[in-house]
C-alpha atoms as a PDB file:
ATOM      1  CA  UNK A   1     106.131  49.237 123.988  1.00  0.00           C
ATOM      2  CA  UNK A   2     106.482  50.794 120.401  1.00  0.00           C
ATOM      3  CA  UNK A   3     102.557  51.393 120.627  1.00  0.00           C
ATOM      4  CA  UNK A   4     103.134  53.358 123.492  1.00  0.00           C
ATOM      5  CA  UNK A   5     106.374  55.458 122.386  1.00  0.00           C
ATOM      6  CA  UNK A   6     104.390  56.143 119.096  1.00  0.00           C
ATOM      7  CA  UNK A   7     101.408  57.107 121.266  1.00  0.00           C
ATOM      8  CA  UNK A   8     103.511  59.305 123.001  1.00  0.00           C
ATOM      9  CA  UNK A   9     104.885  61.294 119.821  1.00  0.00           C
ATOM     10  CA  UNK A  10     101.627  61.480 118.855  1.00  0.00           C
ATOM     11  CA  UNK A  11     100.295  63.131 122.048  1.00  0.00           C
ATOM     12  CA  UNK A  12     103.304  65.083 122.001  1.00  0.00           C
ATOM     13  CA  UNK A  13     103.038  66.640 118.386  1.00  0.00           C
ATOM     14  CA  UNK A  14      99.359  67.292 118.654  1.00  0.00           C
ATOM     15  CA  UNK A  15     100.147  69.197 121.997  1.00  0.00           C
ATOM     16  CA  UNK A  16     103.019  71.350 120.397  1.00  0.00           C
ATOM     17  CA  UNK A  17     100.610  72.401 117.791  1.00  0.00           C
ATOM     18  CA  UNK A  18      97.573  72.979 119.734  1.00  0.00           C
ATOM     19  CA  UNK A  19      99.969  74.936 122.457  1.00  0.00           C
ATOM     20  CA  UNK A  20     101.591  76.937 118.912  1.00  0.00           C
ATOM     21  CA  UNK A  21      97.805  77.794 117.661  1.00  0.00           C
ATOM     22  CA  UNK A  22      96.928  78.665 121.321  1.00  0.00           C
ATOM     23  CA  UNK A  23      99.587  81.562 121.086  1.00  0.00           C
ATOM     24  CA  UNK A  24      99.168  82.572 118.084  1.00  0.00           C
ATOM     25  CA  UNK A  25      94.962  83.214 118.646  1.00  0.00           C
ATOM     26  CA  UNK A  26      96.255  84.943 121.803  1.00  0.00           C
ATOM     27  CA  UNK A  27      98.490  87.181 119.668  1.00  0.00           C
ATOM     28  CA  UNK A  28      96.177  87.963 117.088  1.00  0.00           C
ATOM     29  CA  UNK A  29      93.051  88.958 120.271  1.00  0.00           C
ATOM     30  CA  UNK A  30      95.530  91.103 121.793  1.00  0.00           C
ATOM     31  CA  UNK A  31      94.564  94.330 119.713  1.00  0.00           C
ATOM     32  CA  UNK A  32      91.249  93.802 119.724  1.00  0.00           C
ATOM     33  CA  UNK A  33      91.428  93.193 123.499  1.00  0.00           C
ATOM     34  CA  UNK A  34      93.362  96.392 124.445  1.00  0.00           C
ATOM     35  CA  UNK A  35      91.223  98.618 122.093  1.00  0.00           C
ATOM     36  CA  UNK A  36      88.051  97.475 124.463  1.00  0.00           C
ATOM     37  CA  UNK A  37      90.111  98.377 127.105  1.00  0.00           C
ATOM     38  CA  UNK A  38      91.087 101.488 126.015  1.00  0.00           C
ATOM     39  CA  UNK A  39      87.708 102.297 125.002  1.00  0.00           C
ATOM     40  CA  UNK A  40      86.601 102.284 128.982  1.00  0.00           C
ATOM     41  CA  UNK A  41      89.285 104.376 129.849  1.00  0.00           C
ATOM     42  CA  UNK A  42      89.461 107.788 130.628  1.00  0.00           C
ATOM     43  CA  UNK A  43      91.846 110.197 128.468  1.00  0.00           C
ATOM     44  CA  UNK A  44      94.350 110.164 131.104  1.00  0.00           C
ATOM     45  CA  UNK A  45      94.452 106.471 131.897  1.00  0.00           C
ATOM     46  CA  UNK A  46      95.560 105.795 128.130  1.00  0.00           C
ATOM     47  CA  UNK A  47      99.588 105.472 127.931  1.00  0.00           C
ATOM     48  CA  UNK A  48     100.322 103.894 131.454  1.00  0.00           C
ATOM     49  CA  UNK A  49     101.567 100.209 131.546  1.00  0.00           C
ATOM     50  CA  UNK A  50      98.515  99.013 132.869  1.00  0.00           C
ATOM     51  CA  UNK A  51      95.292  97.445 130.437  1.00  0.00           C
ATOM     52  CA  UNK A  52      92.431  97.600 133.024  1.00  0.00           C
ATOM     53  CA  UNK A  53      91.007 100.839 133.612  1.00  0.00           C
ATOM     54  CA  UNK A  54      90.449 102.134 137.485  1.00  0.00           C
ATOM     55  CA  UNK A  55      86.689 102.661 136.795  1.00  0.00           C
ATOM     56  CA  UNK A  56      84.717 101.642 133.516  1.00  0.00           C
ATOM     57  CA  UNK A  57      83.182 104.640 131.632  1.00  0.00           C
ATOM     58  CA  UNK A  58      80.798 103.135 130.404  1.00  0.00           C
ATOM     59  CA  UNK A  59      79.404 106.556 128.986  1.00  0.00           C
ATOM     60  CA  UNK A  60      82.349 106.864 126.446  1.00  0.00           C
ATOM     61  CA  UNK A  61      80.249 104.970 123.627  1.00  0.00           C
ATOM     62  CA  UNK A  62      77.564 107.332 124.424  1.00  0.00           C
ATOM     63  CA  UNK A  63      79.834 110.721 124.267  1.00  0.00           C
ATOM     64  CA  UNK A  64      80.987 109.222 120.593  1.00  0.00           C
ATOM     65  CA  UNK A  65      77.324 110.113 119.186  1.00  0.00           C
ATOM     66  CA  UNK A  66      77.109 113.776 121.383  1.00  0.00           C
ATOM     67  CA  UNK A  67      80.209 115.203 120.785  1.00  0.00           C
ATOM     68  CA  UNK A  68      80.000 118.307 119.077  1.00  0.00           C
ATOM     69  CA  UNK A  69      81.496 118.060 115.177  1.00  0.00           C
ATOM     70  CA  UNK A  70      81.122 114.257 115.426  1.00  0.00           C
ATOM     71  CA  UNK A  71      78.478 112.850 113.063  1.00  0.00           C
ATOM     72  CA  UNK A  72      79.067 109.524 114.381  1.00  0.00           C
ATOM     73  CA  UNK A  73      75.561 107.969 113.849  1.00  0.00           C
ATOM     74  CA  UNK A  74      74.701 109.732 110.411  1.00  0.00           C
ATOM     75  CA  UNK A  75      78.301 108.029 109.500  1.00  0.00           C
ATOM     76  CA  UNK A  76      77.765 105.063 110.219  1.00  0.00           C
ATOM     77  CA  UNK A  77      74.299 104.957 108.316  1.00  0.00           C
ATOM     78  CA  UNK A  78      76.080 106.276 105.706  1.00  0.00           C
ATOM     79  CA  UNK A  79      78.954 103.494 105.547  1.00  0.00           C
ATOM     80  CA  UNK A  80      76.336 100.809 106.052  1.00  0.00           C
ATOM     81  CA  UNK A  81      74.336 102.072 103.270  1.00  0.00           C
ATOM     82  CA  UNK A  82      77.190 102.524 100.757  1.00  0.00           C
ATOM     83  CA  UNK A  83      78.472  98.910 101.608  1.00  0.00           C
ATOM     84  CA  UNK A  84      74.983  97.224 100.919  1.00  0.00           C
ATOM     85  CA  UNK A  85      74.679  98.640  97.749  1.00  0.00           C
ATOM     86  CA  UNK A  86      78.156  98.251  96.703  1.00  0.00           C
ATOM     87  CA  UNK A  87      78.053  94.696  97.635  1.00  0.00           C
ATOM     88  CA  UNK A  88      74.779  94.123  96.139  1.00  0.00           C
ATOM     89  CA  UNK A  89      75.371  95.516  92.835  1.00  0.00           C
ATOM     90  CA  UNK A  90      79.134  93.978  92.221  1.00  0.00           C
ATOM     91  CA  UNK A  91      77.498  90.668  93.465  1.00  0.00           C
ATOM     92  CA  UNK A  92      74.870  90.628  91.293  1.00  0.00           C
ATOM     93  CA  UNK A  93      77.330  92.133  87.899  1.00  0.00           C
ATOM     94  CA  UNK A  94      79.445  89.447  89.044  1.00  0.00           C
ATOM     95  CA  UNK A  95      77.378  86.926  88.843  1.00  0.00           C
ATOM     96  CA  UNK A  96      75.878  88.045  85.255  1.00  0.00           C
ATOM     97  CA  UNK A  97      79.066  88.491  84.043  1.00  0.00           C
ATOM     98  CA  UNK A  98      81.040  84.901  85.104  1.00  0.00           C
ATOM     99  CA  UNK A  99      77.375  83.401  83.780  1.00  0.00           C
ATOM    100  CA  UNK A 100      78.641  84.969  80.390  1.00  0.00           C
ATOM    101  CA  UNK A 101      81.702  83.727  80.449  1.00  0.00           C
ATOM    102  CA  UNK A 102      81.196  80.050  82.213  1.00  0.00           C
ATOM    103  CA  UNK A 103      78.419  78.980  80.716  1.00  0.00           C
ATOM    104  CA  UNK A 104      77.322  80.812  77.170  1.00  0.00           C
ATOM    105  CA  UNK A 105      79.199  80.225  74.141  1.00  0.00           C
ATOM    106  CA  UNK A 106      80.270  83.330  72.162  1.00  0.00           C
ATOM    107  CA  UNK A 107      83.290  84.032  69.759  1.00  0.00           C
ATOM    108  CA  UNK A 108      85.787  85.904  71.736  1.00  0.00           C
ATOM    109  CA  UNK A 109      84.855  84.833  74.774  1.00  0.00           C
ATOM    110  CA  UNK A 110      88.049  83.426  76.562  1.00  0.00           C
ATOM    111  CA  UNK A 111      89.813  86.250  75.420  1.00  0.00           C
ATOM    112  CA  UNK A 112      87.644  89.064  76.609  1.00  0.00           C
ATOM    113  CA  UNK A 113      87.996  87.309  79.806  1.00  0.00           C
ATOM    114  CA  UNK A 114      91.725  86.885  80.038  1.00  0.00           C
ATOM    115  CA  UNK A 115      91.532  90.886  79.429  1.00  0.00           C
ATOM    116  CA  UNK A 116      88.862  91.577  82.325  1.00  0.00           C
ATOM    117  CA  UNK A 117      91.377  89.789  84.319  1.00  0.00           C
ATOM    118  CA  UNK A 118      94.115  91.907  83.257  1.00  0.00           C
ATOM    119  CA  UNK A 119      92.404  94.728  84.994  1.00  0.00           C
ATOM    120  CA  UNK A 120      93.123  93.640  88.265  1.00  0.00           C
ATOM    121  CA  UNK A 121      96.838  94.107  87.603  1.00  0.00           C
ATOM    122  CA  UNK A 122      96.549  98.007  88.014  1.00  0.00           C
ATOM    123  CA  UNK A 123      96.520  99.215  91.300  1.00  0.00           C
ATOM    124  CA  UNK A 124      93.213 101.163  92.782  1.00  0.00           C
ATOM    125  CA  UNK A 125      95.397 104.141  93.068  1.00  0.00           C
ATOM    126  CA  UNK A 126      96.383 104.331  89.328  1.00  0.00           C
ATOM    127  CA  UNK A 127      92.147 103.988  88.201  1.00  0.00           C
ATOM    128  CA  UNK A 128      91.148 106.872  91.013  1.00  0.00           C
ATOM    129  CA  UNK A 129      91.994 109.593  88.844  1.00  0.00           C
ATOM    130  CA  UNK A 130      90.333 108.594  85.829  1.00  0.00           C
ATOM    131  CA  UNK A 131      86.970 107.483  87.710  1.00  0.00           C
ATOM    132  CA  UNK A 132      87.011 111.237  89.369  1.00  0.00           C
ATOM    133  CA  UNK A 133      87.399 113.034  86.345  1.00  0.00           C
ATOM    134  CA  UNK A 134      84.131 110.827  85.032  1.00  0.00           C
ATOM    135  CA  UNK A 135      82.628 111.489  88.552  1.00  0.00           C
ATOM    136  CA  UNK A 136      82.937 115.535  87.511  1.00  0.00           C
ATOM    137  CA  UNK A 137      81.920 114.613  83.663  1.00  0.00           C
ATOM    138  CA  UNK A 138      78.456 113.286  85.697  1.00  0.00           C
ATOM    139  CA  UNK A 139      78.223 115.648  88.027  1.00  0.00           C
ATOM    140  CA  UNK A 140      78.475 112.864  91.102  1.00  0.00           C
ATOM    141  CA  UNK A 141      81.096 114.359  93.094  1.00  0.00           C
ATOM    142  CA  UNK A 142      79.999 114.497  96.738  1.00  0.00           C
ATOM    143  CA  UNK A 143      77.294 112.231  95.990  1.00  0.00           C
ATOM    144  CA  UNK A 144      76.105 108.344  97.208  1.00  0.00           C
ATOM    145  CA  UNK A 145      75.998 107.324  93.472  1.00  0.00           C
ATOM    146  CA  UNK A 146      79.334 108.645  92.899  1.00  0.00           C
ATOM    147  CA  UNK A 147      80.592 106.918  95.894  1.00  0.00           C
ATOM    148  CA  UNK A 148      78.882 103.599  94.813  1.00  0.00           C
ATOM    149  CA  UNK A 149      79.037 103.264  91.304  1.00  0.00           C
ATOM    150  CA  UNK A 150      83.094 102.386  90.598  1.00  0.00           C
ATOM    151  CA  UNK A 151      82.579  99.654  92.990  1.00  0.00           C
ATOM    152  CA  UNK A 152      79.444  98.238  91.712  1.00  0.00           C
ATOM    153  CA  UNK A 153      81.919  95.930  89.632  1.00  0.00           C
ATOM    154  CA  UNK A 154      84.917  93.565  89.853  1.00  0.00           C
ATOM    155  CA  UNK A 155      86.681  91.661  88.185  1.00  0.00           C
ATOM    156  CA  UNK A 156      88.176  89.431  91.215  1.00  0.00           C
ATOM    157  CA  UNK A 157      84.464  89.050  91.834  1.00  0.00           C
ATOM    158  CA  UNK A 158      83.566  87.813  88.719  1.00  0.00           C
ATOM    159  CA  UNK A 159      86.614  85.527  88.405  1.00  0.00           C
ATOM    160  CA  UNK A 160      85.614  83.978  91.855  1.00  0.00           C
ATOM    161  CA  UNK A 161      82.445  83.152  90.526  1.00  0.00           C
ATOM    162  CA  UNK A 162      83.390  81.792  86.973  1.00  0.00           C
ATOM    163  CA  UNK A 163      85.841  79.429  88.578  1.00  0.00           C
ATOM    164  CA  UNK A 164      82.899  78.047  90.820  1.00  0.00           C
ATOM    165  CA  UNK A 165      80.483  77.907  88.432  1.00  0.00           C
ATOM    166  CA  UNK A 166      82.835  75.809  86.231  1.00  0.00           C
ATOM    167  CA  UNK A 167      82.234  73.203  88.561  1.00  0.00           C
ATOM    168  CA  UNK A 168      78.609  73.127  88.161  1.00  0.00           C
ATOM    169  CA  UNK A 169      77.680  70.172  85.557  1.00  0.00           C
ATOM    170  CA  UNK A 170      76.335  71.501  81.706  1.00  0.00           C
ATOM    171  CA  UNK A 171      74.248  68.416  82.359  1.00  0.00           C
ATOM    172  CA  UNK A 172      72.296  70.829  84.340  1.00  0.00           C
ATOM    173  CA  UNK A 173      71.742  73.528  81.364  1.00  0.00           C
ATOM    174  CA  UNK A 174      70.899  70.675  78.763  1.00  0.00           C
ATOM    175  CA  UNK A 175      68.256  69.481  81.282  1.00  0.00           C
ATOM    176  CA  UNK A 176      66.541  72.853  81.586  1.00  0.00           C
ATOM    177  CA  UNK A 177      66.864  73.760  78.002  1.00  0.00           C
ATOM    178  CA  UNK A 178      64.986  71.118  76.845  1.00  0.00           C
ATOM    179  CA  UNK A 179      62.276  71.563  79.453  1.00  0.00           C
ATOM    180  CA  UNK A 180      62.130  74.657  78.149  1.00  0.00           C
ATOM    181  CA  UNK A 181      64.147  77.428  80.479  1.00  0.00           C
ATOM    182  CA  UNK A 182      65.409  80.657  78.610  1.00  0.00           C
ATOM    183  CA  UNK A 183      68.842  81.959  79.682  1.00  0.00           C
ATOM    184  CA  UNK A 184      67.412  84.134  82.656  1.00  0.00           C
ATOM    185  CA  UNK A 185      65.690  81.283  84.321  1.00  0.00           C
ATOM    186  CA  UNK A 186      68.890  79.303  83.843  1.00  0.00           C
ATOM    187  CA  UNK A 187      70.829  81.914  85.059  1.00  0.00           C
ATOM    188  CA  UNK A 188      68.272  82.955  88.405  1.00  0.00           C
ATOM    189  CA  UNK A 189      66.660  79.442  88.718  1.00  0.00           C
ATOM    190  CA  UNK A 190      69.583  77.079  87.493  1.00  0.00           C
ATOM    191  CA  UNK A 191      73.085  78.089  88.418  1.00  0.00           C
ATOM    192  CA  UNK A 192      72.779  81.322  90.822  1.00  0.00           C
ATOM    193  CA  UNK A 193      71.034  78.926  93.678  1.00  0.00           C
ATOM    194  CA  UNK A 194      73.959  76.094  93.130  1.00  0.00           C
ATOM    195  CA  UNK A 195      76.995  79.167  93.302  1.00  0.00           C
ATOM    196  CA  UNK A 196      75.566  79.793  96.971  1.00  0.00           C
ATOM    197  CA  UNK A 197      78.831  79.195  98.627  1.00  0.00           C
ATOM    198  CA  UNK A 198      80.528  82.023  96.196  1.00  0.00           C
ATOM    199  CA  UNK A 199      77.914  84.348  96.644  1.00  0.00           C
ATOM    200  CA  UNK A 200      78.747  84.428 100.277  1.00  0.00           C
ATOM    201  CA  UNK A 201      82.254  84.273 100.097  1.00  0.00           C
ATOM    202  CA  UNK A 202      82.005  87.304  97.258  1.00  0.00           C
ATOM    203  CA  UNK A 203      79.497  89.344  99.793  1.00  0.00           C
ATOM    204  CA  UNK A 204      81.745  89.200 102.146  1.00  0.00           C
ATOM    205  CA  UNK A 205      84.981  90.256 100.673  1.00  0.00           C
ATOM    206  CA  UNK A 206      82.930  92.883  98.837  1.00  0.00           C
ATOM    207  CA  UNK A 207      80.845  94.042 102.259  1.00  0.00           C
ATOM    208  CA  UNK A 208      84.342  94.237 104.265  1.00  0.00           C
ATOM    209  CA  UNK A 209      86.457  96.398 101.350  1.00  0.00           C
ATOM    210  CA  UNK A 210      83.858  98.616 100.698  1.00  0.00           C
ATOM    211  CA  UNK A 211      82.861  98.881 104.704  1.00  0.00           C
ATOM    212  CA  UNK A 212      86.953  99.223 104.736  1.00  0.00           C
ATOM    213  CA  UNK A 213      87.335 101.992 101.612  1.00  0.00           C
ATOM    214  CA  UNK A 214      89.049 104.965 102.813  1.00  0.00           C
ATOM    215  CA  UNK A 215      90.768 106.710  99.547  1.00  0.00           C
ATOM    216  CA  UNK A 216      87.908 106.621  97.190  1.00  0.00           C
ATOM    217  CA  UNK A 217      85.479 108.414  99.827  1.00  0.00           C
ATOM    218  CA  UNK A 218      88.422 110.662 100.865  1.00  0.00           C
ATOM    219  CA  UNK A 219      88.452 112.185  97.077  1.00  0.00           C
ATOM    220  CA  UNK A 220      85.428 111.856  96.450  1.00  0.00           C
ATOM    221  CA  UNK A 221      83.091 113.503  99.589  1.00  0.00           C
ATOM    222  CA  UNK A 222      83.007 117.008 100.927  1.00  0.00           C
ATOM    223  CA  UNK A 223      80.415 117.289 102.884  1.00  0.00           C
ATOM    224  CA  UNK A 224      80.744 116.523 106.548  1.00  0.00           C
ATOM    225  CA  UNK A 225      77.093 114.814 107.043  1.00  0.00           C
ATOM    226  CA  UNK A 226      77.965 112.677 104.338  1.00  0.00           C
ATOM    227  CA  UNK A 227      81.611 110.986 105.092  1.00  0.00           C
ATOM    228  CA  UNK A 228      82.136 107.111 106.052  1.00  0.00           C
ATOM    229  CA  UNK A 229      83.053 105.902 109.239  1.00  0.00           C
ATOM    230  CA  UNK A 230      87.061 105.302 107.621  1.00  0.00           C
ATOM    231  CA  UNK A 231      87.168 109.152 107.383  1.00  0.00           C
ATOM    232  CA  UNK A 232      84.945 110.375 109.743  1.00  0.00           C
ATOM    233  CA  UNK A 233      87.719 108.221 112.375  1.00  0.00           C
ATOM    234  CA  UNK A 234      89.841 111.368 111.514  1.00  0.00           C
ATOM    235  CA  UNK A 235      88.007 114.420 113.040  1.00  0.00           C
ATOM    236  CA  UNK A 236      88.585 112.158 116.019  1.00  0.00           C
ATOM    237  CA  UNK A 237      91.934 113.858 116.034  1.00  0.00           C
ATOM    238  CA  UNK A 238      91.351 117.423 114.510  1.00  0.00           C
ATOM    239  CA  UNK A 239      88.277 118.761 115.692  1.00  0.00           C
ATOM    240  CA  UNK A 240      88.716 117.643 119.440  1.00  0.00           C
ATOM    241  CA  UNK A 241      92.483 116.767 119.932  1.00  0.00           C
ATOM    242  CA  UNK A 242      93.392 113.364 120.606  1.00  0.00           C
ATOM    243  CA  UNK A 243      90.311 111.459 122.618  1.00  0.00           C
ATOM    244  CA  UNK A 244      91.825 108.017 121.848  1.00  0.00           C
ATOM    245  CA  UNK A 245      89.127 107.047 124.523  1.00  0.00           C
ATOM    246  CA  UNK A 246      86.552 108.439 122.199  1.00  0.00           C
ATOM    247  CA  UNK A 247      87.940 106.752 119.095  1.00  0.00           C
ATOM    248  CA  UNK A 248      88.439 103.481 120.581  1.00  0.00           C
ATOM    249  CA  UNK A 249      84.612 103.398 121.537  1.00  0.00           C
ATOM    250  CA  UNK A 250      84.022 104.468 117.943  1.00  0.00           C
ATOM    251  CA  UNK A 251      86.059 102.057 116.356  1.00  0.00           C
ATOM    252  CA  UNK A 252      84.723  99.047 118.722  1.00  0.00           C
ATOM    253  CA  UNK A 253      81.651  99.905 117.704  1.00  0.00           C
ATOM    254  CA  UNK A 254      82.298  99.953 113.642  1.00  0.00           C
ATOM    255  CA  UNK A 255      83.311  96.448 113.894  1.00  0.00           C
ATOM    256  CA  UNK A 256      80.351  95.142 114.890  1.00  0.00           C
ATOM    257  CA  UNK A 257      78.751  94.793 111.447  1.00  0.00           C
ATOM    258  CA  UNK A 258      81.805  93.186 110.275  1.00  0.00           C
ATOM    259  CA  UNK A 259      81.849  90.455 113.065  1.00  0.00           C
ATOM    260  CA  UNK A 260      78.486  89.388 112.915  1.00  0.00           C
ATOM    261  CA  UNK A 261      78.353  88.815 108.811  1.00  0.00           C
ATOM    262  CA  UNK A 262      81.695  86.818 109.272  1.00  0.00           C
ATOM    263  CA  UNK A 263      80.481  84.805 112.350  1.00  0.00           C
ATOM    264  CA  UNK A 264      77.284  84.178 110.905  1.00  0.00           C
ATOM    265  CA  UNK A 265      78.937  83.276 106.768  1.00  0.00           C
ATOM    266  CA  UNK A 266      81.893  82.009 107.974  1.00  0.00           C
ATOM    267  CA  UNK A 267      81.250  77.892 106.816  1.00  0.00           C
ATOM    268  CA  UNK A 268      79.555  79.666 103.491  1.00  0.00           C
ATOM    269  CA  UNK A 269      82.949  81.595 102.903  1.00  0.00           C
ATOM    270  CA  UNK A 270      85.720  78.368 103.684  1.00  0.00           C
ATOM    271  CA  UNK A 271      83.029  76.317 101.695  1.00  0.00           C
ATOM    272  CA  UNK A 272      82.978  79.135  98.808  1.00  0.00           C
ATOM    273  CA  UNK A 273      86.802  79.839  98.454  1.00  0.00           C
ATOM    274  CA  UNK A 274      87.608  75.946  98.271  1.00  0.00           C
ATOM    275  CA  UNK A 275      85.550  75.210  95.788  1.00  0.00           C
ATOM    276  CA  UNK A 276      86.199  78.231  93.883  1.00  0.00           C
ATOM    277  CA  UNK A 277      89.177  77.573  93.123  1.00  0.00           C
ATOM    278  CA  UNK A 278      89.500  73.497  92.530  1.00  0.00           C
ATOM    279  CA  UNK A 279      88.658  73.967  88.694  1.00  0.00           C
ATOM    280  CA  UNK A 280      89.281  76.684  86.036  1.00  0.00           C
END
């Protein structure tokens, strides 16, 4: 009898949860749902209490790359191509840099990084001003490089990947040193391949925020042919009035990169962030 009755509370508490977790996934698809929705609709059909539109169109994600002042594919090029190279570079600084501070030993060390880290107490908002007055100094305004090169490093990046490589054994270093490795080839052949799970988890934070970035592109670009998707969104609702239709198809459509690199990382990035942070 008790084996039953705690069977029951068992059955009963796993239920509750499952039924909690069921809502709250249903909750969180709802926006996503209604902006595919939306996306089929015509102009009119947005507003009224219903979510399915009368008759799909279909042809809304094709108007998005015809309408006239919309640079929708050249935008999206562009946002991919900042984001890759953003993501490659503060990866790869990263990297170099927790190397330095995990696994070399050099006088000051600790406290150079305690002051890297101090960095990320000022908000992005406060260091925009500076980096555009060095973007003039260079003559980058308006440019790629300008757009890519203040977030070709960080130093959440670099403290990710110092507390995971922590965790890799020196063991490892003495055992290469003596078969003769220099620093590089313990840094490339060593350590990088073991800090896998980081190196996701870091791409993908770094991919999505700078896939994401909508102030430092907003100073920084003038040119029309050369905006991201996050401000390119916005002549959605100057240059042709409100077509929420339009920029619902525009906006499903800039997820898409986003989705797939989680769905396809995702066991690299739970993997990455608990280890990262076990031991500092």
């Amino acid at each position: 009898m008790k084996e039953n009755s705690k069977f029951l509370t068992n059955f009963a508490k796993l239920f509750s949860l499952n039924v909690v977790l069921t809502l709250m996934a249903v909750l969180l698809v709802l926006p996503f749902t209604w902006m595919i929705l939306a996306s089929l609709k015509m102009l009119d059909e947005i507003g009224y209490d219903t979510w399915l539109p009368e008759v799909c169109q279909w042809h809304n994600y094709r108007d998005v790359f015809t309408m006239k002042g919309i640079f929708f594919g050249r935008w999206y090029w562009n946002t991919v191509f900042v984001s890759a190279w953003i993501t490659f570079l503060q990866v790869f600084t990263s990297s170099l840099a927790a190397f330095s501070f995990s696994r070399l030993q050099w006088k000051g060390r600790d406290k150079v990084f305690f002051l890297y880290l101090a960095t990320m107490m000022l908000p992005g908002l406060v260091m925009m001003i500076p980096n555009y007055q060095n973007m003039i100094r260079l003559h980058l305004v308006d440019t790629y490089t300008g757009l890519i090169l203040p977030g070709a490093f960080s130093a959440f990046g670099t403290f990710l990947m110092r507390q995971f490589m922590m965790n890799i054994p020196k063991s490892l270093d003495e055992a290469a040193e003596i078969d003769g490795a220099t620093k590089w080839q313990l840094y490339w052949d060593v350590v990088l391949p073991l800090a896998r799970p980081a190196l996701v988890t870091l791409t993908i934070f770094s991919f999505i925020g700078s896939y994401n970035s909508l102030f430092w592109p907003l100073v920084l670009m003038k040119s029309p042919d050369k905006y991201t998707l996050p401000i390119g969104m916005l002549a959605f609702d100057s240059s042709q009035g409100q077509q929420t239709n339009l920029l619902m198809a525009a906006v499903a459509m800039s997820v898409v990169p986003m989705i797939i690199i989680f769905v396809a990382m995702q066991k690299q990035l739970v993997k990455g962030i608990m280890l990262g942070g076990v031991k500092g």
